[in-house]
C-alpha atoms as a PDB file:
ATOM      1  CA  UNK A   1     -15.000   7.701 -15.980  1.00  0.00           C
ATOM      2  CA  UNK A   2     -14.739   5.581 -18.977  1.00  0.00           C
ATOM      3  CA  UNK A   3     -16.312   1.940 -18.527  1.00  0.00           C
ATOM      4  CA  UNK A   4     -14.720  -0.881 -21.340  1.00  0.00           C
ATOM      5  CA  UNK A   5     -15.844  -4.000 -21.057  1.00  0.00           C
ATOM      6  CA  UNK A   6     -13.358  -6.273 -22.215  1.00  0.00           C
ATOM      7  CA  UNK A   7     -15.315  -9.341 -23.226  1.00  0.00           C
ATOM      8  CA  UNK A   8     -17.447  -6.399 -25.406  1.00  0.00           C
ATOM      9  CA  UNK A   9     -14.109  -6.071 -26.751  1.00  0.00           C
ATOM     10  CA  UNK A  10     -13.503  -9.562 -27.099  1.00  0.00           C
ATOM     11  CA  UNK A  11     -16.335 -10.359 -28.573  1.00  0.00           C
ATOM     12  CA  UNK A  12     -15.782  -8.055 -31.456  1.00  0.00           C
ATOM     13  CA  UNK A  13     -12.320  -8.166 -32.226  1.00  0.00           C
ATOM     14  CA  UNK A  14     -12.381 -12.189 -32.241  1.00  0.00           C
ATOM     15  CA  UNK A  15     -15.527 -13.962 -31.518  1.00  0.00           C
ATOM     16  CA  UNK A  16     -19.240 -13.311 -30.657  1.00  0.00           C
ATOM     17  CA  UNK A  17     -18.764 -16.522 -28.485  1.00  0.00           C
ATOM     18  CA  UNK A  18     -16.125 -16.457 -26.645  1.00  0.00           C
ATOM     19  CA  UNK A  19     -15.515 -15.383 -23.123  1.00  0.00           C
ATOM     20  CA  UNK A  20     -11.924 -16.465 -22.406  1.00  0.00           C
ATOM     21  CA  UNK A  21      -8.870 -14.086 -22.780  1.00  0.00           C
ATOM     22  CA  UNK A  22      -6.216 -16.975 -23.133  1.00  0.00           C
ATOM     23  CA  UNK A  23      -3.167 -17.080 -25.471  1.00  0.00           C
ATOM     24  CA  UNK A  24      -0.841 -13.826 -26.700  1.00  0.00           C
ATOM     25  CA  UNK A  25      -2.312 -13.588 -30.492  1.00  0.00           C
ATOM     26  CA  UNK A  26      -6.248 -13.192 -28.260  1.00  0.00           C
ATOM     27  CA  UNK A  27      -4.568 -10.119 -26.304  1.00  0.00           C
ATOM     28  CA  UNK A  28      -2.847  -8.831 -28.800  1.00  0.00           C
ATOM     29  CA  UNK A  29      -6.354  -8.062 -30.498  1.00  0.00           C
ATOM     30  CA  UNK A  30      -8.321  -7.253 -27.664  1.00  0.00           C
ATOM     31  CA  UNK A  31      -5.362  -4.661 -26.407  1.00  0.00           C
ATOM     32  CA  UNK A  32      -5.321  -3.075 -30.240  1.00  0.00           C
ATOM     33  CA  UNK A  33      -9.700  -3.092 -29.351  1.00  0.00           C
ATOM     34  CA  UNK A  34      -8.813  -1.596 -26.234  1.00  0.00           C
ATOM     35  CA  UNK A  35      -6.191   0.682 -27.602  1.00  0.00           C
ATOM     36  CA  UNK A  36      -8.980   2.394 -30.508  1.00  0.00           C
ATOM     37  CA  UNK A  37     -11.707   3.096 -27.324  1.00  0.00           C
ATOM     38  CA  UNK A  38      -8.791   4.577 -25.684  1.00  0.00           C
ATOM     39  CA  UNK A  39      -8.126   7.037 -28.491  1.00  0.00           C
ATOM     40  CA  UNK A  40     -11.801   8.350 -28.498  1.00  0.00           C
ATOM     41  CA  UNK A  41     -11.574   9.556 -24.948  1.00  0.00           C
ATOM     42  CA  UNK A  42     -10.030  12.261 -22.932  1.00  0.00           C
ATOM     43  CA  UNK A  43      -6.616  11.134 -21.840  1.00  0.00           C
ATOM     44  CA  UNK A  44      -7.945  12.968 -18.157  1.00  0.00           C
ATOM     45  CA  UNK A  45     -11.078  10.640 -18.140  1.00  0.00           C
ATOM     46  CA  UNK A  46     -10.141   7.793 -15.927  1.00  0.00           C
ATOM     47  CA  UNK A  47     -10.678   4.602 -17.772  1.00  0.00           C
ATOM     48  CA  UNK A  48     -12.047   1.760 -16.131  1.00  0.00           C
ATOM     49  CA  UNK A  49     -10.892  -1.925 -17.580  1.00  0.00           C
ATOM     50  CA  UNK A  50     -13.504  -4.344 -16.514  1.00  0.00           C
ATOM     51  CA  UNK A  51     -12.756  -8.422 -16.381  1.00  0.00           C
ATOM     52  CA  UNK A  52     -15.952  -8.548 -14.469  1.00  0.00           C
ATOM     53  CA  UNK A  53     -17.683 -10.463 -17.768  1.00  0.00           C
ATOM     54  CA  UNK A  54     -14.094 -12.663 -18.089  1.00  0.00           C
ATOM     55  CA  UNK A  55     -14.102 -15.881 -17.151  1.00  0.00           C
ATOM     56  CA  UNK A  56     -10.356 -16.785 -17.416  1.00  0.00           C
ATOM     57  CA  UNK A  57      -7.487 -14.611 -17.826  1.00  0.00           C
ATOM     58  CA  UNK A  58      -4.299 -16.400 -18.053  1.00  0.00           C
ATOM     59  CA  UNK A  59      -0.891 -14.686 -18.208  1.00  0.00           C
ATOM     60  CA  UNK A  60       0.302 -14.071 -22.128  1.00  0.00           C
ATOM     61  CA  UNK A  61      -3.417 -12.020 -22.095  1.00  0.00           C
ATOM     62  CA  UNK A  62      -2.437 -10.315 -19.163  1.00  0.00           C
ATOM     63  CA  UNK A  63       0.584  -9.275 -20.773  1.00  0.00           C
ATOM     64  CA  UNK A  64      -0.740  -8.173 -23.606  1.00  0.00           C
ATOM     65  CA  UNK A  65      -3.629  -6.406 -22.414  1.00  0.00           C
ATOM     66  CA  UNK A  66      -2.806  -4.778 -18.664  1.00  0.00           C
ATOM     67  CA  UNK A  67       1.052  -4.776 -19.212  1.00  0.00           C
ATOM     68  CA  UNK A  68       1.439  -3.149 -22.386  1.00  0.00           C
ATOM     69  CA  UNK A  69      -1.954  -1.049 -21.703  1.00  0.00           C
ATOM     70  CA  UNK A  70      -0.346   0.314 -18.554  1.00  0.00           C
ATOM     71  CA  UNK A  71       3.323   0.043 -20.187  1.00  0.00           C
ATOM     72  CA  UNK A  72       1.805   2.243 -23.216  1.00  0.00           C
ATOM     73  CA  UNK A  73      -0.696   4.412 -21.220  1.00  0.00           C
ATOM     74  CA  UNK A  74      -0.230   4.521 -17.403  1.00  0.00           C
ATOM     75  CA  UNK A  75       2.047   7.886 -17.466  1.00  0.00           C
ATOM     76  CA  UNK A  76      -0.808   9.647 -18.941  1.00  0.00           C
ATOM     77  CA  UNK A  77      -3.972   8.255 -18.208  1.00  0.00           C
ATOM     78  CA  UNK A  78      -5.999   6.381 -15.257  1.00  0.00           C
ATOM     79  CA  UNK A  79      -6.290   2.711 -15.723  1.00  0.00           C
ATOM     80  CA  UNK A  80      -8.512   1.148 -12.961  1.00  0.00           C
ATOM     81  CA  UNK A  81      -9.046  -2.587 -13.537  1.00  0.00           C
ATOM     82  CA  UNK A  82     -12.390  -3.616 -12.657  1.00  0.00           C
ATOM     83  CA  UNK A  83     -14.063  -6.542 -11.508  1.00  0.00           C
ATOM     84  CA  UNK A  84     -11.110  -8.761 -11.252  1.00  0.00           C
ATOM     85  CA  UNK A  85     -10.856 -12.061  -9.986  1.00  0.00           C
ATOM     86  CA  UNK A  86      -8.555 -13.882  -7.247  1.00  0.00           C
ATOM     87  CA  UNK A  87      -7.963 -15.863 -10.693  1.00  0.00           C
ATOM     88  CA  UNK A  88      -7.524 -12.814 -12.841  1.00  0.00           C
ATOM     89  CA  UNK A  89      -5.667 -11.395 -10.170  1.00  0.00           C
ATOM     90  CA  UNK A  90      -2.703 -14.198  -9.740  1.00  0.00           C
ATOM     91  CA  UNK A  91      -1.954 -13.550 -13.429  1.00  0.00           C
ATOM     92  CA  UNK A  92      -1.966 -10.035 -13.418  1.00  0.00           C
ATOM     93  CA  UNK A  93      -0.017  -9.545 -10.322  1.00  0.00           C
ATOM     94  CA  UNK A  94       2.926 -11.657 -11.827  1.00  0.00           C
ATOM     95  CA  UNK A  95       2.636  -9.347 -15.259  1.00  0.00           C
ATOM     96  CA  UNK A  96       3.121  -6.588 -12.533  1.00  0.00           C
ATOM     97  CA  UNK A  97       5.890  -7.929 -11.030  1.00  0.00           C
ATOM     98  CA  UNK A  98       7.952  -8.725 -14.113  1.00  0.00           C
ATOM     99  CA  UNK A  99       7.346  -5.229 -15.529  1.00  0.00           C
ATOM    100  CA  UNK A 100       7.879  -3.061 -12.169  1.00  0.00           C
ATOM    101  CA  UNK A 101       4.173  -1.736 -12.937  1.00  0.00           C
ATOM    102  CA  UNK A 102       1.534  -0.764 -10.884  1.00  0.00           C
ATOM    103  CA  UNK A 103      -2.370  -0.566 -10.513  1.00  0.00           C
ATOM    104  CA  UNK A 104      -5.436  -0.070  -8.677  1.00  0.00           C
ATOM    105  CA  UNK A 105      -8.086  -2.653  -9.058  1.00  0.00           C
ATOM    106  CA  UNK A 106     -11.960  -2.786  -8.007  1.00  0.00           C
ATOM    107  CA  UNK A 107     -13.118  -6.525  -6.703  1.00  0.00           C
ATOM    108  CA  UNK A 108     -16.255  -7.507  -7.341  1.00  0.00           C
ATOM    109  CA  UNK A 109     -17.162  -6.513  -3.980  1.00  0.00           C
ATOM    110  CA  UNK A 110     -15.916  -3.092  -5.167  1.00  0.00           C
ATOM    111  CA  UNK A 111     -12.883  -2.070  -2.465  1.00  0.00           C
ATOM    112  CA  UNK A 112      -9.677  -0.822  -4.253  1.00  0.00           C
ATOM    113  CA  UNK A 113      -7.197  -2.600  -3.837  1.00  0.00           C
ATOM    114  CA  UNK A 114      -3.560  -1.807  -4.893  1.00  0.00           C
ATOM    115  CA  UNK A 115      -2.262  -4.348  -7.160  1.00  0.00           C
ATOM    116  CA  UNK A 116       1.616  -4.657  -8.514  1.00  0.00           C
ATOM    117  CA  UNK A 117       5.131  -4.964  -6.794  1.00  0.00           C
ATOM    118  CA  UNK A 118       5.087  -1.841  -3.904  1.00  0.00           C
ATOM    119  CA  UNK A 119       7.152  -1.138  -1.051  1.00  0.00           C
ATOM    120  CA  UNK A 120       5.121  -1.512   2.145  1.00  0.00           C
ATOM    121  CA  UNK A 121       4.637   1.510   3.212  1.00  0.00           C
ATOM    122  CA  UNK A 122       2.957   2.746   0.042  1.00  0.00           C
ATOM    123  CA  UNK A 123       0.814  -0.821   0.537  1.00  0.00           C
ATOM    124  CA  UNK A 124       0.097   0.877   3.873  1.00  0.00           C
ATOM    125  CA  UNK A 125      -0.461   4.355   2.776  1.00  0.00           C
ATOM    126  CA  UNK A 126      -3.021   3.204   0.132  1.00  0.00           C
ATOM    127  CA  UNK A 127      -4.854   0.995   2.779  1.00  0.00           C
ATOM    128  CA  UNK A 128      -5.310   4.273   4.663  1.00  0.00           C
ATOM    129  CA  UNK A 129      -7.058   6.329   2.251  1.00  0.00           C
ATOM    130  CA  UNK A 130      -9.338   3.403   1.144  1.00  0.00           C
ATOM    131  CA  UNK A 131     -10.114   3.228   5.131  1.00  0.00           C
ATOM    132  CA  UNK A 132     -10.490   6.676   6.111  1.00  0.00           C
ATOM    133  CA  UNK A 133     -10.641   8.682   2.810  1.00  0.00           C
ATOM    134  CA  UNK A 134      -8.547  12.113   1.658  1.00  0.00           C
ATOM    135  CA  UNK A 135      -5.665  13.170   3.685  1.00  0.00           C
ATOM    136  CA  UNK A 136      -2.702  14.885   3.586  1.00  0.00           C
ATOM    137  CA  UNK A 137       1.085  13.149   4.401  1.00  0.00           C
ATOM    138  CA  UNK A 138       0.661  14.694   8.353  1.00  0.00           C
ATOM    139  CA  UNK A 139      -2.262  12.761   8.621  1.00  0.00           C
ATOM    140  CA  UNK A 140      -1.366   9.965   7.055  1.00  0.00           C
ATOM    141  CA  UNK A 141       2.277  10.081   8.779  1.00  0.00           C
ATOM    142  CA  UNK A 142       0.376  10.035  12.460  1.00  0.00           C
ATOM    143  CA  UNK A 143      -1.822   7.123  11.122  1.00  0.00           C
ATOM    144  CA  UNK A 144       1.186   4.858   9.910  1.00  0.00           C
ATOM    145  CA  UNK A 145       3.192   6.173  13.167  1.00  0.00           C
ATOM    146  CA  UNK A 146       5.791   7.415  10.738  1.00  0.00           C
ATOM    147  CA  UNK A 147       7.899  10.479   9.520  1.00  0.00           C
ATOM    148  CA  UNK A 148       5.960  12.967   7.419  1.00  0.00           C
ATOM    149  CA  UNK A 149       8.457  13.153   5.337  1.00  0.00           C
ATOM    150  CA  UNK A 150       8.436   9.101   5.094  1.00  0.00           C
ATOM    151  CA  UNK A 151       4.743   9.284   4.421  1.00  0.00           C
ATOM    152  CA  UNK A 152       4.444  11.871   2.057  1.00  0.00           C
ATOM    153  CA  UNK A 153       7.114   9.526  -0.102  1.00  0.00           C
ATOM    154  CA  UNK A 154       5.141   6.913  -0.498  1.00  0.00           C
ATOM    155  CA  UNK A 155       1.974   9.259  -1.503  1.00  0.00           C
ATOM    156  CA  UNK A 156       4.408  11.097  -4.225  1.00  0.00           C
ATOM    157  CA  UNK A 157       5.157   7.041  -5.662  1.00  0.00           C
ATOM    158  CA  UNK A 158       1.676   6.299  -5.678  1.00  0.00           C
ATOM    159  CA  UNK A 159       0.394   9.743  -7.258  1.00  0.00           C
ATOM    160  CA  UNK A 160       2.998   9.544  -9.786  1.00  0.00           C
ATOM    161  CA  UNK A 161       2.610   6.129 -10.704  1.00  0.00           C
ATOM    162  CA  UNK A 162      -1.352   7.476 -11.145  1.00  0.00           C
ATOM    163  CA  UNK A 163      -2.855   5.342  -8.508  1.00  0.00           C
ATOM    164  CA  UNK A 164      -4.126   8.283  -6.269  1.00  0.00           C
ATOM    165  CA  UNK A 165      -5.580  11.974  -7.114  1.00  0.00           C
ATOM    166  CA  UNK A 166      -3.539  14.985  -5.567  1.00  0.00           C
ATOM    167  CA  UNK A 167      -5.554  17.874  -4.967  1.00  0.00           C
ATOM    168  CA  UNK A 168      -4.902  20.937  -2.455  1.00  0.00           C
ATOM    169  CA  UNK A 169      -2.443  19.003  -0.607  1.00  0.00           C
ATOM    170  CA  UNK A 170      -4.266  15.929   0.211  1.00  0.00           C
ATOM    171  CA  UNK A 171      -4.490  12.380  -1.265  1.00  0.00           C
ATOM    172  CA  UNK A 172      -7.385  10.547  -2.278  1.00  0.00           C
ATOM    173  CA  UNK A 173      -8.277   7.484  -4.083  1.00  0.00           C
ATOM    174  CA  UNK A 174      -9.585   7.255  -7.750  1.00  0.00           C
ATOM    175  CA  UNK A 175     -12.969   8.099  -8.258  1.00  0.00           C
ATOM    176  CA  UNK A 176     -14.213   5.033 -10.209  1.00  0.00           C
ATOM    177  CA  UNK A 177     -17.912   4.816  -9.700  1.00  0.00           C
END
């Protein structure tokens, strides 16, 4: 796991003072900051984006920073947002929606939680794992009270999209501690 702190990021790509990520010109920097950590790590390393030092995100930053981050590097690499907000979260939820994107994000409490515009039995899938940990689409298909084949659908969406680990057959969540 790869921890980068975005008002680090912030800080240095437009002012030792500031802890807002407001207006598109703002994101556009700290996404090209975000962008150059990126290139120094494995593109297997999960990289964990954390708001948790943010105090306001609003929605051209989002853009810039989780929609073209995820846009740019979500086929390849792990993004895990960290730390976000109910505020951060209103305004990256609708950057979600508008680009048909998806991500997993750690509250401040630290649950995952499964951020983005998903069909509801992937919503339900993911709630599993994060209740009950690793399983394969049998197990999760008895727990939902659905089709196997149903459940290991929704698993496939959310391991392609990156949001959950495959290994031996069974599903897990992102290791992001």
């Amino acid at each position: 796991m790869h921890l980068i702190d975005l008002k680090l990021v912030l800080q240095r790509t437009v002012s030792g003072m500031y802890g807002d990520l407001v207006t598109r010109p703002t994101g556009k920097k700290v996404r090209n900051g975000v962008e150059e950590l990126l290139a120094e790590i494995d593109d297997e390393q999960v990289a964990v984006i954390d708001f948790s030092q943010v105090r306001c995100l609003d929605i051209s930053c989002a853009d810039e920073i989780v929609g073209k981050l995820l846009l740019a590097h979500g086929r390849v690499r792990v993004l895990v947002l960290h730390g976000v907000s109910e505020a951060h979260r209103e305004a990256i939820e609708q950057v979600l929606e508008r680009h048909r994107l998806a991500a997993v994000a750690r509250d401040r409490d630290g649950r995952l939680q499964l951020l983005g515009p998903m069909g509801e039995l992937v919503r339900r899938a993911f709630t599993v794992l994060s209740e009950h940990g690793a399983a394969n689409a049998t197990e999760i298909a008895t727990r939902l009270r659905v089709e196997p084949d149903d459940a290991r659908e929704a698993l496939e969406d959310l391991h392609a999209r990156r949001l959950v680990h495959l290994s031996a057959d069974r599903y897990a969540l992102l290791s992001v501690s």
